[in-house]
PDB file of N, CA and C in Angstrom:
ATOM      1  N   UNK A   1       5.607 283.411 -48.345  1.00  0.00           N
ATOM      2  CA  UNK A   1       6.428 284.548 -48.720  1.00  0.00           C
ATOM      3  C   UNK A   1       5.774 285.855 -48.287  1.00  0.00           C
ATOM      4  N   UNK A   2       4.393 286.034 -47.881  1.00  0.00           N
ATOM      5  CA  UNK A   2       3.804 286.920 -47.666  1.00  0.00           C
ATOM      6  C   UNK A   2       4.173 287.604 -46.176  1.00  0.00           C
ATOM      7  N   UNK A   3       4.204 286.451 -45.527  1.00  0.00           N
ATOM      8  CA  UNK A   3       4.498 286.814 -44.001  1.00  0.00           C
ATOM      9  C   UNK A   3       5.822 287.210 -44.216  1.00  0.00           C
ATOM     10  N   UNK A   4       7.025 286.780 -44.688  1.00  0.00           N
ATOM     11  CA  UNK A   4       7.889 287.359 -44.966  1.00  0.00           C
ATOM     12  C   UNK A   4       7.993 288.479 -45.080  1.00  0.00           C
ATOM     13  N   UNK A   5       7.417 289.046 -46.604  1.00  0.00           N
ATOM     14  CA  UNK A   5       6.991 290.096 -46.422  1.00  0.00           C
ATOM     15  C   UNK A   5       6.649 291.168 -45.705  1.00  0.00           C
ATOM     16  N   UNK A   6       5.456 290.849 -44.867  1.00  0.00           N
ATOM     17  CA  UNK A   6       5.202 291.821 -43.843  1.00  0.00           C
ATOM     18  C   UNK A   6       6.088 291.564 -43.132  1.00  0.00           C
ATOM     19  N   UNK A   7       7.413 290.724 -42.285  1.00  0.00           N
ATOM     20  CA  UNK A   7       7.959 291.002 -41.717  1.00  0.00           C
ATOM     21  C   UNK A   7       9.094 291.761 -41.787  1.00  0.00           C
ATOM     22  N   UNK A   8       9.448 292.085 -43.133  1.00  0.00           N
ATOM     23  CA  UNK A   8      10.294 293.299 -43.476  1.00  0.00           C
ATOM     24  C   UNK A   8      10.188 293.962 -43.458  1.00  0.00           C
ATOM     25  N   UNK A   9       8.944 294.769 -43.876  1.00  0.00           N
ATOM     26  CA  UNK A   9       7.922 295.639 -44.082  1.00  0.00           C
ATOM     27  C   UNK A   9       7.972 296.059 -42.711  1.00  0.00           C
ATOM     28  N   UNK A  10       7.292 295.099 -41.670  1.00  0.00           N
ATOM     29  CA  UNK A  10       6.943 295.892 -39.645  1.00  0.00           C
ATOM     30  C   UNK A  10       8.209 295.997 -39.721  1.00  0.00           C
ATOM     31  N   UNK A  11       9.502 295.505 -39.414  1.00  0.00           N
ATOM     32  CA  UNK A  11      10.789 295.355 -39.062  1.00  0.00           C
ATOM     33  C   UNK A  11      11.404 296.829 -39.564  1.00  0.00           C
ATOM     34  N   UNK A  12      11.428 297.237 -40.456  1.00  0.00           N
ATOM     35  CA  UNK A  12      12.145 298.080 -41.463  1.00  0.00           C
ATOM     36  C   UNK A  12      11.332 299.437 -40.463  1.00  0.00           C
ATOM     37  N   UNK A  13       9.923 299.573 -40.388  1.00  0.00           N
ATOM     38  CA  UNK A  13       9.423 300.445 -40.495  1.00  0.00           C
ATOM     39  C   UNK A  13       8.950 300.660 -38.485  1.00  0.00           C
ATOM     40  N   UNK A  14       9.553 299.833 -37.683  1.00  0.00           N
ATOM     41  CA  UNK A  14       9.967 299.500 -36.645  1.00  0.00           C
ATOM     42  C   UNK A  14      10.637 300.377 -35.995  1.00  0.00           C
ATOM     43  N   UNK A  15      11.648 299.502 -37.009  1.00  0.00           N
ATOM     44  CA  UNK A  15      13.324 299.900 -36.915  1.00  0.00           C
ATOM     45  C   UNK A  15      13.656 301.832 -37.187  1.00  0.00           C
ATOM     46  N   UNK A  16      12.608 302.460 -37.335  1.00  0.00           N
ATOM     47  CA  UNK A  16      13.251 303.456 -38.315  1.00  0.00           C
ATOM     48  C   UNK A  16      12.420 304.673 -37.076  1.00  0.00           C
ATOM     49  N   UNK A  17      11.216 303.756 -36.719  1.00  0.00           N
ATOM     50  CA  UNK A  17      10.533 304.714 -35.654  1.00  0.00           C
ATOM     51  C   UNK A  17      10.232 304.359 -34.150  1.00  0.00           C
ATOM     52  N   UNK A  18      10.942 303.276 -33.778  1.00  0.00           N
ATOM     53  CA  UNK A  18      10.647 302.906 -32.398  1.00  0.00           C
ATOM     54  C   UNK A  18      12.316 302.732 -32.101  1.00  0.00           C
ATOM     55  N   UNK A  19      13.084 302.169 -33.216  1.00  0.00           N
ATOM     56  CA  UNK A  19      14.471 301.542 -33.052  1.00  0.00           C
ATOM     57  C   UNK A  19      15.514 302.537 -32.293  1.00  0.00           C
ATOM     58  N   UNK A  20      15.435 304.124 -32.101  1.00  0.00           N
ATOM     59  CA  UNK A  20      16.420 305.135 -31.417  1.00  0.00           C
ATOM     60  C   UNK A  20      16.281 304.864 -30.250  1.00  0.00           C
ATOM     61  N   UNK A  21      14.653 304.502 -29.905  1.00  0.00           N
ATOM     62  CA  UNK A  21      14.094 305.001 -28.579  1.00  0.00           C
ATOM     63  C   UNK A  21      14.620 303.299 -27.908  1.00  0.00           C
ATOM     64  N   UNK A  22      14.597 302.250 -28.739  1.00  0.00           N
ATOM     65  CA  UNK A  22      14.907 300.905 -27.579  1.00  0.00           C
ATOM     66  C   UNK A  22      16.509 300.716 -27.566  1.00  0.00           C
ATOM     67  N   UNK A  23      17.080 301.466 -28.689  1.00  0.00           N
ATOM     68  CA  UNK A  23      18.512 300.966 -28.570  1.00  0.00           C
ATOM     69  C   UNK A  23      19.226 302.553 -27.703  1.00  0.00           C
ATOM     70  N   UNK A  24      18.504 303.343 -27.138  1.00  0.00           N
ATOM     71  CA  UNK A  24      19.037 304.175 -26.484  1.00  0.00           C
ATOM     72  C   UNK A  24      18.828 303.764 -24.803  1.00  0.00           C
ATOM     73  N   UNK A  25      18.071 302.820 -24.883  1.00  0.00           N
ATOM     74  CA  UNK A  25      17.636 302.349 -23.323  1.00  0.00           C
ATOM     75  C   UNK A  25      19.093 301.230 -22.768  1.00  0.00           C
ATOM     76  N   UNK A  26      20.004 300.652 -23.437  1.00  0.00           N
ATOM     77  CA  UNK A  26      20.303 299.953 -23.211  1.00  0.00           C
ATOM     78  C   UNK A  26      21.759 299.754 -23.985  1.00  0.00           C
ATOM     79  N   UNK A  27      22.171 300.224 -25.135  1.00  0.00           N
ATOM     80  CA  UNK A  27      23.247 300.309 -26.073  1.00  0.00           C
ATOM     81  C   UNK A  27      23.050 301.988 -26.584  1.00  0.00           C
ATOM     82  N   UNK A  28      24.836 302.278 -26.948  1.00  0.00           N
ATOM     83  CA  UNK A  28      24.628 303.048 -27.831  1.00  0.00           C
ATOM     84  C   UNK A  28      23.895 302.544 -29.343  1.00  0.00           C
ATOM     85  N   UNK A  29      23.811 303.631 -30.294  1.00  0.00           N
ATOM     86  CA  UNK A  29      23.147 303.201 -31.677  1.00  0.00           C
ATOM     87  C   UNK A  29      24.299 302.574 -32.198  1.00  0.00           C
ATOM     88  N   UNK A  30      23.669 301.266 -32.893  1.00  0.00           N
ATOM     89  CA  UNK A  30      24.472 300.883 -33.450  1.00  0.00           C
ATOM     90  C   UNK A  30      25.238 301.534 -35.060  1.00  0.00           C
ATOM     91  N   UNK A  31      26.717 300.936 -35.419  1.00  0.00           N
ATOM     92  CA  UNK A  31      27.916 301.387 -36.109  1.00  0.00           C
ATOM     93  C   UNK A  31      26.955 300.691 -37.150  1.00  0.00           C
ATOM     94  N   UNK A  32      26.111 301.697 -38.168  1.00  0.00           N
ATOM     95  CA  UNK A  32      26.209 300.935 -39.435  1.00  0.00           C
ATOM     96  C   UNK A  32      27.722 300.698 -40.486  1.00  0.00           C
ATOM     97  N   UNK A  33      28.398 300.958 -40.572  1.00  0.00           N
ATOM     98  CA  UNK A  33      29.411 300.789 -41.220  1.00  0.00           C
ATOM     99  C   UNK A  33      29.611 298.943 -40.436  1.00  0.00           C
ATOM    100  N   UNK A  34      29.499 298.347 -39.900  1.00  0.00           N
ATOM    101  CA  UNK A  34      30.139 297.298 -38.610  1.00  0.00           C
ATOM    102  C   UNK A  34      28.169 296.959 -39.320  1.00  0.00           C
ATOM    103  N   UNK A  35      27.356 297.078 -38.790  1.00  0.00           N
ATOM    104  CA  UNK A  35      25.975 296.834 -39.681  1.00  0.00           C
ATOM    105  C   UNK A  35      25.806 296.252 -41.001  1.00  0.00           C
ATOM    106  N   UNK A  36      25.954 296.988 -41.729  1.00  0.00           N
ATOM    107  CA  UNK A  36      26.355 296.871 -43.249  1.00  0.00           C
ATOM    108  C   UNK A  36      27.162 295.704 -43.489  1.00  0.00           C
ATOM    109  N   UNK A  37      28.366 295.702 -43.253  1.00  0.00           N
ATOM    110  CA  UNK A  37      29.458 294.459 -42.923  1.00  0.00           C
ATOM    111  C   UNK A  37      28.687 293.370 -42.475  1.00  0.00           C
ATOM    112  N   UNK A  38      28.022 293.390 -41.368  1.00  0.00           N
ATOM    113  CA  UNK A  38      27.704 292.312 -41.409  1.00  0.00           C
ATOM    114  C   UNK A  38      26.264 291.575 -42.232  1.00  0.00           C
ATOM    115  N   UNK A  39      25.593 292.474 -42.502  1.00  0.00           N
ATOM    116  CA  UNK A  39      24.283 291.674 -43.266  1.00  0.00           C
ATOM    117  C   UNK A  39      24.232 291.863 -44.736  1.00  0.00           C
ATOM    118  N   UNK A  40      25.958 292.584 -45.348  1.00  0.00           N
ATOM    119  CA  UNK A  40      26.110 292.705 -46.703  1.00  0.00           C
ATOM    120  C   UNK A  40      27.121 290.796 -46.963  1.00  0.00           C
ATOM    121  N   UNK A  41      26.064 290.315 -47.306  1.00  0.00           N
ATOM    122  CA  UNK A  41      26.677 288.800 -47.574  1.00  0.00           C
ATOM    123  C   UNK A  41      27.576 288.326 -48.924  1.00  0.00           C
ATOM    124  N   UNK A  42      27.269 289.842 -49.950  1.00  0.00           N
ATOM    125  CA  UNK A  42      28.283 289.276 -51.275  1.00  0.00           C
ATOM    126  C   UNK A  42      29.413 290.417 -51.290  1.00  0.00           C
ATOM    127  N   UNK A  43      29.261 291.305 -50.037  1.00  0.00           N
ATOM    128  CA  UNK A  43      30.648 291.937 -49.586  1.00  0.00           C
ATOM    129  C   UNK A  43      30.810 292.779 -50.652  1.00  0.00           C
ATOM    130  N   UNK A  44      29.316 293.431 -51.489  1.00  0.00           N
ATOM    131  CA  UNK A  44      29.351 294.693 -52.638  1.00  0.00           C
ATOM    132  C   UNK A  44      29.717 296.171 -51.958  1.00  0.00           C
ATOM    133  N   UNK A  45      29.505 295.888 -50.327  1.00  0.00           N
ATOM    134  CA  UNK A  45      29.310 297.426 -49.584  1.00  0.00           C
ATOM    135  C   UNK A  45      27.857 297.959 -49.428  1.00  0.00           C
ATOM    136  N   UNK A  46      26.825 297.038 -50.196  1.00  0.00           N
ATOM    137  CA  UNK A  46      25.776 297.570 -50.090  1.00  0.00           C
ATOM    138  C   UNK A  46      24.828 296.383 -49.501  1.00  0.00           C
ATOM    139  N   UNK A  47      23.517 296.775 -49.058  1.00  0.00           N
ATOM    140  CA  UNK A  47      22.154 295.718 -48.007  1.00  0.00           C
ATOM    141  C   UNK A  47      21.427 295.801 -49.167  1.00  0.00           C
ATOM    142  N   UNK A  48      21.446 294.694 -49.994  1.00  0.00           N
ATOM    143  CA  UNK A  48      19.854 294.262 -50.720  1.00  0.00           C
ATOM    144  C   UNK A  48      19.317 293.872 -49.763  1.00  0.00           C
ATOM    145  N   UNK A  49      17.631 293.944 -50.616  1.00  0.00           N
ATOM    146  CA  UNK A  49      16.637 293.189 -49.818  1.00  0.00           C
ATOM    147  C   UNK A  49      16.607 292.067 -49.459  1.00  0.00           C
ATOM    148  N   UNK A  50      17.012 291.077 -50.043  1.00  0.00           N
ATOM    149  CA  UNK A  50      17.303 289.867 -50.271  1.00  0.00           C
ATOM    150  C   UNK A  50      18.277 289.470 -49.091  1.00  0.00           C
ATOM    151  N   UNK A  51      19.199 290.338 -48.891  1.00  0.00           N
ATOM    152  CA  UNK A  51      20.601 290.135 -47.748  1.00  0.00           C
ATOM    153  C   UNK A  51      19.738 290.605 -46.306  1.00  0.00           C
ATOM    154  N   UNK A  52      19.179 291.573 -46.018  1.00  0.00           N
ATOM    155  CA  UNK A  52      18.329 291.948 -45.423  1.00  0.00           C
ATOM    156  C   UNK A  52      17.125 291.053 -44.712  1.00  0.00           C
ATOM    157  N   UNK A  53      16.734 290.252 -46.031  1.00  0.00           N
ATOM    158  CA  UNK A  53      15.371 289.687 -45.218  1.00  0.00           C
ATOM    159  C   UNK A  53      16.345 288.227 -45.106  1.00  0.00           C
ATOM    160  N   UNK A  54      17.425 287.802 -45.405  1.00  0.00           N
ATOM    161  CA  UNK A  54      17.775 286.755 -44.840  1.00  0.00           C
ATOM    162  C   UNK A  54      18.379 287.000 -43.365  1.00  0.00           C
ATOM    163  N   UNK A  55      19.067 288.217 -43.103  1.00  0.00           N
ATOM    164  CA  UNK A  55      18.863 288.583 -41.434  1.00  0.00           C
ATOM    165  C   UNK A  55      18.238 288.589 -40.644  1.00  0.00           C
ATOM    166  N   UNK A  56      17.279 289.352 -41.761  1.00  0.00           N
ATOM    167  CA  UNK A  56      15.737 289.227 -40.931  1.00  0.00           C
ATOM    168  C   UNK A  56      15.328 288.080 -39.869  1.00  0.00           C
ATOM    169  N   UNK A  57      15.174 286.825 -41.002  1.00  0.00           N
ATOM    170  CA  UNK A  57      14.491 285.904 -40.706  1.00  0.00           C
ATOM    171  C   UNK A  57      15.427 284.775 -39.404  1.00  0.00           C
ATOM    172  N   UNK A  58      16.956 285.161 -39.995  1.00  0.00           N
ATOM    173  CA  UNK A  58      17.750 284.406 -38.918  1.00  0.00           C
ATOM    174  C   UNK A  58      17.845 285.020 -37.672  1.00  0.00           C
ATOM    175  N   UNK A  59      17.475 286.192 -37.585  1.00  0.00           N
ATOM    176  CA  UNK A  59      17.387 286.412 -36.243  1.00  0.00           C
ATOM    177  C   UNK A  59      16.001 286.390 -35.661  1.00  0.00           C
ATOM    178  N   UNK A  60      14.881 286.550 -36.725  1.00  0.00           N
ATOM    179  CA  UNK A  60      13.163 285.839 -36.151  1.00  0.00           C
ATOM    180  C   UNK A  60      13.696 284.193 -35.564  1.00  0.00           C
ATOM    181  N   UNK A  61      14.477 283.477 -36.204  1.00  0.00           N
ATOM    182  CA  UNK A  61      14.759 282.212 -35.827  1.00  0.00           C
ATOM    183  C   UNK A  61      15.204 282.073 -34.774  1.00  0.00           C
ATOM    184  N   UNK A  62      15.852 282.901 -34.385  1.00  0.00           N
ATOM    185  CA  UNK A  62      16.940 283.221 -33.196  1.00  0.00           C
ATOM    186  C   UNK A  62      16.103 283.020 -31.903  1.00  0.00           C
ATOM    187  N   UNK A  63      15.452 284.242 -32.165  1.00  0.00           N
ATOM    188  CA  UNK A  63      14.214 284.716 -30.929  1.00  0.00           C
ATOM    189  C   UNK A  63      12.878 284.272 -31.259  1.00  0.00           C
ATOM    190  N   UNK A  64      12.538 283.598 -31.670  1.00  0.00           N
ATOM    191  CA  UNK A  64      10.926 282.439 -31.738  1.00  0.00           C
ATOM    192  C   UNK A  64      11.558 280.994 -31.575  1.00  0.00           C
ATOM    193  N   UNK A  65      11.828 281.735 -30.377  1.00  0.00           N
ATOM    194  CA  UNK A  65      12.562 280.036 -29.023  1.00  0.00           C
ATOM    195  C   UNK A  65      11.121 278.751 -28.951  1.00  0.00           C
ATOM    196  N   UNK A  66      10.167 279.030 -29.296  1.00  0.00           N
ATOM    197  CA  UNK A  66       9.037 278.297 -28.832  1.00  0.00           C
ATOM    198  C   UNK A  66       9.022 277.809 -30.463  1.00  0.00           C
ATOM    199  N   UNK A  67       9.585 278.206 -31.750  1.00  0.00           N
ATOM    200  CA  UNK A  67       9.123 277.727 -33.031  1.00  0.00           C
ATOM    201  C   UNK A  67       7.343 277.592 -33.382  1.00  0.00           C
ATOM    202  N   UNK A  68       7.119 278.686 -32.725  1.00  0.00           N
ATOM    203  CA  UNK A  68       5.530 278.885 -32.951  1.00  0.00           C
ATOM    204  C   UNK A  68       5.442 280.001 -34.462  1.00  0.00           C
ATOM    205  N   UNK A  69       6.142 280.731 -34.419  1.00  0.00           N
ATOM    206  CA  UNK A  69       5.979 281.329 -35.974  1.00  0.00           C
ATOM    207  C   UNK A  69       5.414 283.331 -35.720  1.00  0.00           C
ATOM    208  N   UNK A  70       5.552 282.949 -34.269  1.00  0.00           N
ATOM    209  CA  UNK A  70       5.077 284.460 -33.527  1.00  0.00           C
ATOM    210  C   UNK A  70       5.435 284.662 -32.388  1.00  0.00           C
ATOM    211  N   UNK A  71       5.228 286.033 -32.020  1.00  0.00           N
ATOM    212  CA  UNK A  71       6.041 286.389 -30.944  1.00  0.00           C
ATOM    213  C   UNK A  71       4.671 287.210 -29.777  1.00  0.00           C
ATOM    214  N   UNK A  72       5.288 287.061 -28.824  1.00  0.00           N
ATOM    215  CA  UNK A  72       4.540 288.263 -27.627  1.00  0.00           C
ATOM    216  C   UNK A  72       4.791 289.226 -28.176  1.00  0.00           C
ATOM    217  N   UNK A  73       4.377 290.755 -27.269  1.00  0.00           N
ATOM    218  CA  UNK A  73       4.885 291.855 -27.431  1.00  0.00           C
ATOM    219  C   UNK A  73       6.418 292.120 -27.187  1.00  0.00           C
ATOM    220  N   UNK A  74       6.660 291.341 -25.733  1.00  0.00           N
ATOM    221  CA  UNK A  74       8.018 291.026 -25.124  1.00  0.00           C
ATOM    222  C   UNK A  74       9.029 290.476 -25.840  1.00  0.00           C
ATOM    223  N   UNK A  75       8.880 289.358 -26.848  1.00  0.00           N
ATOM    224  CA  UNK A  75       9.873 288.729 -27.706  1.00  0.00           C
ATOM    225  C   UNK A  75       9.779 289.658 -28.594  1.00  0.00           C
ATOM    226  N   UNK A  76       8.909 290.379 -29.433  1.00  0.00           N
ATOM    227  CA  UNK A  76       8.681 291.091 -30.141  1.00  0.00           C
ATOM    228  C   UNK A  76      10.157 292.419 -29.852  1.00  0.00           C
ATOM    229  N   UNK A  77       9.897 292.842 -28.875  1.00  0.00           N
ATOM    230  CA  UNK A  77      10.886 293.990 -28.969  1.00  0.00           C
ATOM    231  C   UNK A  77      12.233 293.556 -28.542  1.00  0.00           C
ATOM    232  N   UNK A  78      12.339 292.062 -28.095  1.00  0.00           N
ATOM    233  CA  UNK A  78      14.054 291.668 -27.701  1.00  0.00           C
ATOM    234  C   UNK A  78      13.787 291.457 -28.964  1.00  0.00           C
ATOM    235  N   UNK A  79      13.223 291.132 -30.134  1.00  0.00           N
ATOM    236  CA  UNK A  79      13.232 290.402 -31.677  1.00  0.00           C
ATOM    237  C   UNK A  79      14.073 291.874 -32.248  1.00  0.00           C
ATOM    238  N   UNK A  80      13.607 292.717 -32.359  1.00  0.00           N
ATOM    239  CA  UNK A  80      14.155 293.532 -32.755  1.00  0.00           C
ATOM    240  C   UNK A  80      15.363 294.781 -32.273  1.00  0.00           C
ATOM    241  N   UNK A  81      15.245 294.378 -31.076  1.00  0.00           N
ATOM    242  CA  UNK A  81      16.647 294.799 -30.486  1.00  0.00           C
ATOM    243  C   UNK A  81      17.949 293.774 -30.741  1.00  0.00           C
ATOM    244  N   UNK A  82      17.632 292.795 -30.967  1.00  0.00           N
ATOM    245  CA  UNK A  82      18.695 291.925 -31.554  1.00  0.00           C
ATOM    246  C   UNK A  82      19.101 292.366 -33.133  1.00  0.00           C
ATOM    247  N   UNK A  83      17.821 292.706 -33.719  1.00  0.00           N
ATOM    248  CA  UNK A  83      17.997 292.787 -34.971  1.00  0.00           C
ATOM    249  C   UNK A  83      18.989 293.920 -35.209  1.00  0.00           C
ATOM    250  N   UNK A  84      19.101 294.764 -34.445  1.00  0.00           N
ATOM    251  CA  UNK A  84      19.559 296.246 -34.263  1.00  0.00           C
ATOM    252  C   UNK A  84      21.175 296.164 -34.152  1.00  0.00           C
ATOM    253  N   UNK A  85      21.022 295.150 -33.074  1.00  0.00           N
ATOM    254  CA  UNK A  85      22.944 295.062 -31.977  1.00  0.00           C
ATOM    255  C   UNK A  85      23.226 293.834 -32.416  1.00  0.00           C
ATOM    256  N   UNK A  86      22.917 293.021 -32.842  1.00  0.00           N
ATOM    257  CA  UNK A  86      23.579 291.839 -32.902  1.00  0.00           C
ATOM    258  C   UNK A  86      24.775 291.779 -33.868  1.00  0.00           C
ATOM    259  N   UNK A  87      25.294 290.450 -33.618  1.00  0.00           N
ATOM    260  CA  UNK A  87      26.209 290.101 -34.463  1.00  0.00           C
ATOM    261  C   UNK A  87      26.001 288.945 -35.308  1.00  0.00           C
ATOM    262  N   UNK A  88      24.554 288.894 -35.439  1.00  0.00           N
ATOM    263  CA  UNK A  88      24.209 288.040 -36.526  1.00  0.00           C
ATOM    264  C   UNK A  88      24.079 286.540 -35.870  1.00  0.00           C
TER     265      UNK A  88
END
């Protein structure tokens, strides 16, 4: 649960200071309203943590193609450019 942890923790804090600069290279920013929707799973309108780190982790699943439990630098930032644009 710990690694978990920190992976919300890097992800969140990622996302908030590297995330303009990779999703401007390649996509506009993504529609949180269309965001929200999708990683709000009991459809309150709002992202618990809980709804959050289960995104999290399905899209770490997504992109740790090798099931090693870690990433390069390279998977590392498609890891979180997915996390950004995807559709889950």
């Amino acid at each position: 649960m710990r690694a978990s942890n920190f992976l919300a923790a890097s992800s969140l804090f990622l996302l908030f200071s590297v995330g303009p600069a990779l999703a401007s290279d390649t996509k506009p920013a993504p529609n949180m309203d269309k965001t929200v929707k999708m990683v709000d799973a009991d459809k309150d309108g709002m992202v618990s943590k809980a709804e959050f780190m289960k995104h999290a982790e399905k899209m770490w699943d997504k992109m740790d193609a090798k099931k090693m439990g870690k990433m390069d630098s390279k998977q590392f930032e498609l890891f979180l450019k997915s996390l950004m644009m995807s559709d889950g």
